[in-house]
C-alpha atoms as a PDB file:
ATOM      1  CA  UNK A   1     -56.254  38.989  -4.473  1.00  0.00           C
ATOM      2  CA  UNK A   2     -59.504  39.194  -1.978  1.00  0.00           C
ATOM      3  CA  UNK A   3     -59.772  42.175  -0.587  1.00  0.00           C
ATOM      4  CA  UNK A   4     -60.776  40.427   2.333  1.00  0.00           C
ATOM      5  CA  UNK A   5     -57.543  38.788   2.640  1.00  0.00           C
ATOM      6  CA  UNK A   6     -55.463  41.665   2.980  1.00  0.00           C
ATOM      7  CA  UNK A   7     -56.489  44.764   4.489  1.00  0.00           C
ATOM      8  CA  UNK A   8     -52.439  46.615   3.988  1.00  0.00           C
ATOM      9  CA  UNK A   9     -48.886  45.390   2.946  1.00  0.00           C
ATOM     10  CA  UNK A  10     -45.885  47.575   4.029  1.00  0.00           C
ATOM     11  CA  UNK A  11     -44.296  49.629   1.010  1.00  0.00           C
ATOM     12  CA  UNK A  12     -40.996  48.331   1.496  1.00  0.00           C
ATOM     13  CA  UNK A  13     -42.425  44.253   0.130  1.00  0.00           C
ATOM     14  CA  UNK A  14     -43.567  46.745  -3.219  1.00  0.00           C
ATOM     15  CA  UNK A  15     -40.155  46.820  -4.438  1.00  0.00           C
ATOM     16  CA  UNK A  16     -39.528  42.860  -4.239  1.00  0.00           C
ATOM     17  CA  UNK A  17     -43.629  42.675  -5.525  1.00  0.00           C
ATOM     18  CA  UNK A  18     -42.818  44.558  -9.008  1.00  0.00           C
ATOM     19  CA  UNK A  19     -39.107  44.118  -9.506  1.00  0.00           C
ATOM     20  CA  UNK A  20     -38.206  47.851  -9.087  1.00  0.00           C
ATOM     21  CA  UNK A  21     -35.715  50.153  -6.982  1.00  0.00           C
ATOM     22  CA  UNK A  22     -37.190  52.305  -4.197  1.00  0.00           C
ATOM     23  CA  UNK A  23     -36.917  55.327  -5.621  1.00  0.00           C
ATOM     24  CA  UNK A  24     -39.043  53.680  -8.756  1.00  0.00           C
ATOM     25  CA  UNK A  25     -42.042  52.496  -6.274  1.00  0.00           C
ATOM     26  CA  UNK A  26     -42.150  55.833  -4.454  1.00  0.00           C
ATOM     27  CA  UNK A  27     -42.557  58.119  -7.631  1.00  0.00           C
ATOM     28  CA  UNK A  28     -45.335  55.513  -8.104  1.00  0.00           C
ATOM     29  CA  UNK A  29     -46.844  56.043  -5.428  1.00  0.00           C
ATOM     30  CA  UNK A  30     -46.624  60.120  -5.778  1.00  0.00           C
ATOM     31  CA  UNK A  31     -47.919  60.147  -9.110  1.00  0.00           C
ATOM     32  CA  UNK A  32     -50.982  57.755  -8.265  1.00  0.00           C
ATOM     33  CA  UNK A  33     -51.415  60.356  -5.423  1.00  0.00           C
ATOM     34  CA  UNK A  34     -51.068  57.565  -2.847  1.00  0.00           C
ATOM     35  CA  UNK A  35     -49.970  58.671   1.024  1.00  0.00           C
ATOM     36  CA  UNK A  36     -48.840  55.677   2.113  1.00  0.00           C
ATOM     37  CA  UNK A  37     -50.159  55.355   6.080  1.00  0.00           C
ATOM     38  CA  UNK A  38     -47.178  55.326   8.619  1.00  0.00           C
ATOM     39  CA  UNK A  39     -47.661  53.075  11.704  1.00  0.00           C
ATOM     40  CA  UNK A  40     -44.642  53.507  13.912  1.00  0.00           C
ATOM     41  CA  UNK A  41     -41.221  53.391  11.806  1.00  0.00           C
ATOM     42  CA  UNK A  42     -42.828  51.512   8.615  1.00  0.00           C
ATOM     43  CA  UNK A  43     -45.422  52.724   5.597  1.00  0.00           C
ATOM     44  CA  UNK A  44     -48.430  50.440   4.153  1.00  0.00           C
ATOM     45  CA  UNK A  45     -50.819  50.804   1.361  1.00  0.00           C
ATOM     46  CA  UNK A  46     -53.778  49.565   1.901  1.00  0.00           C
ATOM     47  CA  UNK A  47     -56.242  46.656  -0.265  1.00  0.00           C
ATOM     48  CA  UNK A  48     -57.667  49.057  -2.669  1.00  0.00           C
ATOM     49  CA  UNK A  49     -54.410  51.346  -3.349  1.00  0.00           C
ATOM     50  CA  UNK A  50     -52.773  47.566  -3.331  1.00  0.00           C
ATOM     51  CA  UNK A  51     -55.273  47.118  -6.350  1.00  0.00           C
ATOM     52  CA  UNK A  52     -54.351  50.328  -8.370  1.00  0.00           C
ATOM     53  CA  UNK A  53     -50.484  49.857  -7.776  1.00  0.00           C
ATOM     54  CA  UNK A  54     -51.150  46.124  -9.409  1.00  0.00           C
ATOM     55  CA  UNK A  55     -53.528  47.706 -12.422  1.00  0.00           C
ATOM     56  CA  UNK A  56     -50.773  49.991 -13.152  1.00  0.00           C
ATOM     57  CA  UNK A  57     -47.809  47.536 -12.639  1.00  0.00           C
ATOM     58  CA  UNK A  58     -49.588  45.710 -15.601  1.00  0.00           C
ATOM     59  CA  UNK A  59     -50.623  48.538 -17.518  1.00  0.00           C
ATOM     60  CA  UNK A  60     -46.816  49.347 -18.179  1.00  0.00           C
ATOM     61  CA  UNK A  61     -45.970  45.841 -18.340  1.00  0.00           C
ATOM     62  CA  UNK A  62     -48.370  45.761 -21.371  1.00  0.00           C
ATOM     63  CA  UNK A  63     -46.503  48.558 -22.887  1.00  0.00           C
ATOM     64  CA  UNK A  64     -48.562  51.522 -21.737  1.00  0.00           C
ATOM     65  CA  UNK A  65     -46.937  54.576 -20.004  1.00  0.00           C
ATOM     66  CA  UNK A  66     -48.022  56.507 -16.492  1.00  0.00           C
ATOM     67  CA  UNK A  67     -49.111  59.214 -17.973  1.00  0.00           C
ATOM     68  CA  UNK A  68     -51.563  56.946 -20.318  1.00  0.00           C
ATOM     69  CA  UNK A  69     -52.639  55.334 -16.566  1.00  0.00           C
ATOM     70  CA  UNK A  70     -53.778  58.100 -15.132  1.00  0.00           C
ATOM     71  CA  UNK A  71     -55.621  59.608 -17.741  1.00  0.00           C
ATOM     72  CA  UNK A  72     -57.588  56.233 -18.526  1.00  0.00           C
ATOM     73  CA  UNK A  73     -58.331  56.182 -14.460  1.00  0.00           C
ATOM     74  CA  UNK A  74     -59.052  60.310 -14.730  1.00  0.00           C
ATOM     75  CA  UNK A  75     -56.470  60.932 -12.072  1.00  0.00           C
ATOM     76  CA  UNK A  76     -54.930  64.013 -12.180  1.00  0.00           C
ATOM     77  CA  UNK A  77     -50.936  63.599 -12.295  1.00  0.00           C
ATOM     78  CA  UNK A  78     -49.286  64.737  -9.147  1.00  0.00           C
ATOM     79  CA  UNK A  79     -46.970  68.635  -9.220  1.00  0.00           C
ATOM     80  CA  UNK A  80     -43.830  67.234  -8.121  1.00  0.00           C
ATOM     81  CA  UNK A  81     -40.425  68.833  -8.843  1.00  0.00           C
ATOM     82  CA  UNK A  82     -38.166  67.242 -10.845  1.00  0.00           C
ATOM     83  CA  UNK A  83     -35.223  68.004  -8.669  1.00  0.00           C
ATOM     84  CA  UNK A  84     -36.069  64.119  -6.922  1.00  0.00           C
ATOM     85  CA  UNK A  85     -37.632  62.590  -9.129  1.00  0.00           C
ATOM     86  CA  UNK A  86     -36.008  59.232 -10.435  1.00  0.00           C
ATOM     87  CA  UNK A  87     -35.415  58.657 -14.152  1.00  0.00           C
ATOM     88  CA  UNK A  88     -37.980  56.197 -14.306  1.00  0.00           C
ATOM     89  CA  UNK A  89     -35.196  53.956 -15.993  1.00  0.00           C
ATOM     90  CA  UNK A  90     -35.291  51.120 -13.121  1.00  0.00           C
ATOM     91  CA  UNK A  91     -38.945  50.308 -14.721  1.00  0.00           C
ATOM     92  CA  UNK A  92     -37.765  49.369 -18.271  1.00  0.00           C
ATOM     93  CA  UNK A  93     -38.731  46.688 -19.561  1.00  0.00           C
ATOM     94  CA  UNK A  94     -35.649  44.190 -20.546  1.00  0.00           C
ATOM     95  CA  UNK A  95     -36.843  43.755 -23.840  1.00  0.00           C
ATOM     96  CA  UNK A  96     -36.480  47.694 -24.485  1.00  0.00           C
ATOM     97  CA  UNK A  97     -33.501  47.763 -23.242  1.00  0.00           C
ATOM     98  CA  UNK A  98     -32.071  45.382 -25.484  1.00  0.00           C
ATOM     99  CA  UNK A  99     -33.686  47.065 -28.123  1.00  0.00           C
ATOM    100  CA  UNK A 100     -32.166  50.607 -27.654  1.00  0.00           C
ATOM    101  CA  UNK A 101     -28.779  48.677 -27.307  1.00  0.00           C
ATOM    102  CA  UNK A 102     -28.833  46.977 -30.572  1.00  0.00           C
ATOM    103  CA  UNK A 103     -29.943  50.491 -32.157  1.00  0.00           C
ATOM    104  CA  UNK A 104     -27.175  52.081 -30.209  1.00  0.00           C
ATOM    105  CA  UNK A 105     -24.439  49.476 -31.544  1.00  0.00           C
ATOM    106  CA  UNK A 106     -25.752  49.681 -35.357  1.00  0.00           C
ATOM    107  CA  UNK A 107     -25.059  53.804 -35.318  1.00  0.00           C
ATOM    108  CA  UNK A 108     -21.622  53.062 -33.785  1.00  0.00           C
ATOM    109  CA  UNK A 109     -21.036  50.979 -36.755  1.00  0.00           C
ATOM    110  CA  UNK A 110     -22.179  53.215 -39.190  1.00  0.00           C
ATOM    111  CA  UNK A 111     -20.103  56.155 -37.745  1.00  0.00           C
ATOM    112  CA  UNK A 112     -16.557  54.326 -38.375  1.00  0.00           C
ATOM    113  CA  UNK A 113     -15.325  54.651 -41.483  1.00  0.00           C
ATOM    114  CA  UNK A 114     -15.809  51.454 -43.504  1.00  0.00           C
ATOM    115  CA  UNK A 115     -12.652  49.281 -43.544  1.00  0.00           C
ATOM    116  CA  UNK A 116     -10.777  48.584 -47.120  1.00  0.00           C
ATOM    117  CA  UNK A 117     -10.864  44.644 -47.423  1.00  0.00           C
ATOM    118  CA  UNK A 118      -7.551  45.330 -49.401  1.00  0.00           C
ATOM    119  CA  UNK A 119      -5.848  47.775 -46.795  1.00  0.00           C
ATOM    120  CA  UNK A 120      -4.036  44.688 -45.804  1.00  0.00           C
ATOM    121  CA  UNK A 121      -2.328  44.182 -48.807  1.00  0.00           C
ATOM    122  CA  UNK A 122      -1.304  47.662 -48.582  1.00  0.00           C
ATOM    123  CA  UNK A 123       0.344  47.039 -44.694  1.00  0.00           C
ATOM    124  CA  UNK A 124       2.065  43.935 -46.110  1.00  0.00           C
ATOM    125  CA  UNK A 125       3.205  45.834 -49.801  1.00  0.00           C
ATOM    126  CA  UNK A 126       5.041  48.722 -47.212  1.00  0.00           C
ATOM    127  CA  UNK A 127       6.635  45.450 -44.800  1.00  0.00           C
ATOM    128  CA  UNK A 128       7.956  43.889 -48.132  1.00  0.00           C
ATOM    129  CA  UNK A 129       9.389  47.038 -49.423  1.00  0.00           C
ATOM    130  CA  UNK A 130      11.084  48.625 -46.054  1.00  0.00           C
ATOM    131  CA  UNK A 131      12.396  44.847 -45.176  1.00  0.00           C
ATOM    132  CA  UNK A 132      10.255  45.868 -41.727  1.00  0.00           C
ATOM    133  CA  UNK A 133       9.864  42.772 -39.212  1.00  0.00           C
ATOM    134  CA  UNK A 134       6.380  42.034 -38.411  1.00  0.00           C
ATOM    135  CA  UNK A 135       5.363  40.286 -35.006  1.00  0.00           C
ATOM    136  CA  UNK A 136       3.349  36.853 -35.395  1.00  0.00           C
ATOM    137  CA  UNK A 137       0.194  38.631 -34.132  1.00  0.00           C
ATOM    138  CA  UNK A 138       0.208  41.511 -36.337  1.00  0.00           C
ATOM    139  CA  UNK A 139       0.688  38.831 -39.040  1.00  0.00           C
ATOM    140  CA  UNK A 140      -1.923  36.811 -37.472  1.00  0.00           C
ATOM    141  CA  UNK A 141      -4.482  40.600 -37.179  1.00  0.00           C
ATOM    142  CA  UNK A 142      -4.222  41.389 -41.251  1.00  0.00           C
ATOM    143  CA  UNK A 143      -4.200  37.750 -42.720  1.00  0.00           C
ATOM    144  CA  UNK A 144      -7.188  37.096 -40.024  1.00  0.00           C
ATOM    145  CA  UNK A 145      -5.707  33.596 -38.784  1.00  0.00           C
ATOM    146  CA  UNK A 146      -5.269  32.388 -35.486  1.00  0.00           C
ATOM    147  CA  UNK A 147      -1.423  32.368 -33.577  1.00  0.00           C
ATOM    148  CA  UNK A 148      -2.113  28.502 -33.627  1.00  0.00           C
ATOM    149  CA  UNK A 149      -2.691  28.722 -37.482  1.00  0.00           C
ATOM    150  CA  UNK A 150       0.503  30.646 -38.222  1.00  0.00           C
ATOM    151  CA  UNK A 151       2.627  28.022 -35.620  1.00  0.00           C
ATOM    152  CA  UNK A 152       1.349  25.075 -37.892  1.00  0.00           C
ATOM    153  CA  UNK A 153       3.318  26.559 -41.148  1.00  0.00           C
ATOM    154  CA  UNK A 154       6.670  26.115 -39.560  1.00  0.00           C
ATOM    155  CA  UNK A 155       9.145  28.365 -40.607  1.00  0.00           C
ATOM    156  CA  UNK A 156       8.282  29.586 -43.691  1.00  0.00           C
ATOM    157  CA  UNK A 157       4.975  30.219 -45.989  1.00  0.00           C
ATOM    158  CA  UNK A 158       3.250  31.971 -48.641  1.00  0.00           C
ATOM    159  CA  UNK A 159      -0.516  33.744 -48.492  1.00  0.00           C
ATOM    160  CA  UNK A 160      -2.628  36.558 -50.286  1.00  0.00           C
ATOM    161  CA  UNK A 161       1.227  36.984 -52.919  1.00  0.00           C
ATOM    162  CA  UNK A 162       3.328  36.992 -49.738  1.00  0.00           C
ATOM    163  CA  UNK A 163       6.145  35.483 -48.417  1.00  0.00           C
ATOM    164  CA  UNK A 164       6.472  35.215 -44.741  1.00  0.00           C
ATOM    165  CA  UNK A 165       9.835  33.880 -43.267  1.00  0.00           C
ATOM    166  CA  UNK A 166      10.831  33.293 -39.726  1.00  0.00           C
ATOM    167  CA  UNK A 167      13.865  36.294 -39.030  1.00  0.00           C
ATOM    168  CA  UNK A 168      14.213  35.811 -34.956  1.00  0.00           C
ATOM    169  CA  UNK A 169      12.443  37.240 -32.232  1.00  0.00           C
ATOM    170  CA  UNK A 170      11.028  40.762 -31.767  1.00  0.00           C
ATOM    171  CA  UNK A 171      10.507  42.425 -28.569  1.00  0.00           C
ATOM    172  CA  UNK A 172       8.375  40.819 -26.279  1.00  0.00           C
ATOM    173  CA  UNK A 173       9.433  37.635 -27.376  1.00  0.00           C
ATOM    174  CA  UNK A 174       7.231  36.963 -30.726  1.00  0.00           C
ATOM    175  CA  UNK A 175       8.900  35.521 -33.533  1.00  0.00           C
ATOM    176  CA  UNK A 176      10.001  38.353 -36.142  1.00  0.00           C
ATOM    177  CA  UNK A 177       8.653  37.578 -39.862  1.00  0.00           C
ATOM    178  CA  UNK A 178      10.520  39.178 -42.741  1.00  0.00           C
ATOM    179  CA  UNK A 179       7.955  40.111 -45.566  1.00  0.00           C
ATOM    180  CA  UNK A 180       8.640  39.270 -49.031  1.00  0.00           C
ATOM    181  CA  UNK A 181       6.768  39.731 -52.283  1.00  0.00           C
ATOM    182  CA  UNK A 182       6.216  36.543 -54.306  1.00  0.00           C
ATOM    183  CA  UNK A 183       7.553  37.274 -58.097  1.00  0.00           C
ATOM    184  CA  UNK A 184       5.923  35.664 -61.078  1.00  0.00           C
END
């Protein structure tokens, strides 16, 4: 951009300019030590704070932080309080986000317990022996098969040592297996 061309641009076009919230572009602004000049109800920056709001825009893009900016410029950060101040959070780069998310989901995995691939056996062992009724989709949930798949078998079938007979209608209106142990 000229500096020629463009001698201010109102602060409120900033926000559309570098893809952040208000509150993001005016702690910009504070800690670049910029007063933005007020003519009548609206504020403009003008071409060469224009020029330093662009240098930093890309500085973070590139991964570098304010504080970084202002030291490699030799500004001095501004005393602000941090009662409101903005998080800073609206300038995050998608990418980082993203990041932090996947980091976030592999600690929630690692804090529930590992499942027992065999627990199943264990759910179907107790159906078998107390002549308990299962539902098709709790059938379905432990021998990990679709509704669809267990509607294909008709009325009767055998998996994982089990026999699973139709026995009615449960609650709800799923059809009621009865449990069985296969004997060899």
């Amino acid at each position: 951009m000229n500096g020629g061309e463009i001698d201010r641009i109102p602060v409120n076009q900033l926000m559309q300019r570098y893809g952040l919230v208000k509150s993001a572009v005016y702690k910009r602004l504070n800690d670049l030590g910029i007063d933005p000049q007020k003519v009548g109800n609206k504020s403009f920056v003008n071409a060469e704070q224009l020029r330093l709001l662009d240098d930093l825009h890309q500085f973070i893009k590139s991964g570098g932080t304010m504080p970084e900016f202002l030291e490699s410029r030799g500004i001095q950060p501004a005393q602000t309080s941090s009662s409101g101040d903005s998080s800073g959070l609206s300038n995050i780069q998608p990418d980082v986000i993203n990041l932090v998310s996947a980091i976030a989901a592999q600690f929630a995995n690692r804090l529930q317990p590992p499942q027992d691939p065999l627990a199943y056996y264990q759910k179907l062992e107790d159906a078998a022996r107390n002549g308990w009724l299962m539902r098709t989709s709790e059938i379905a949930d432990l021998l990990d098969l679709s509704i669809s798949e267990m509607q294909y078998y008709g009325d009767r079938f055998s998996e994982a040592g089990f026999t699973f007979t139709k026995s009615g209608y449960r609650a709800g209106g799923e059809t009621a297996w009865k449990v069985s142990k296969e004997r060899s």
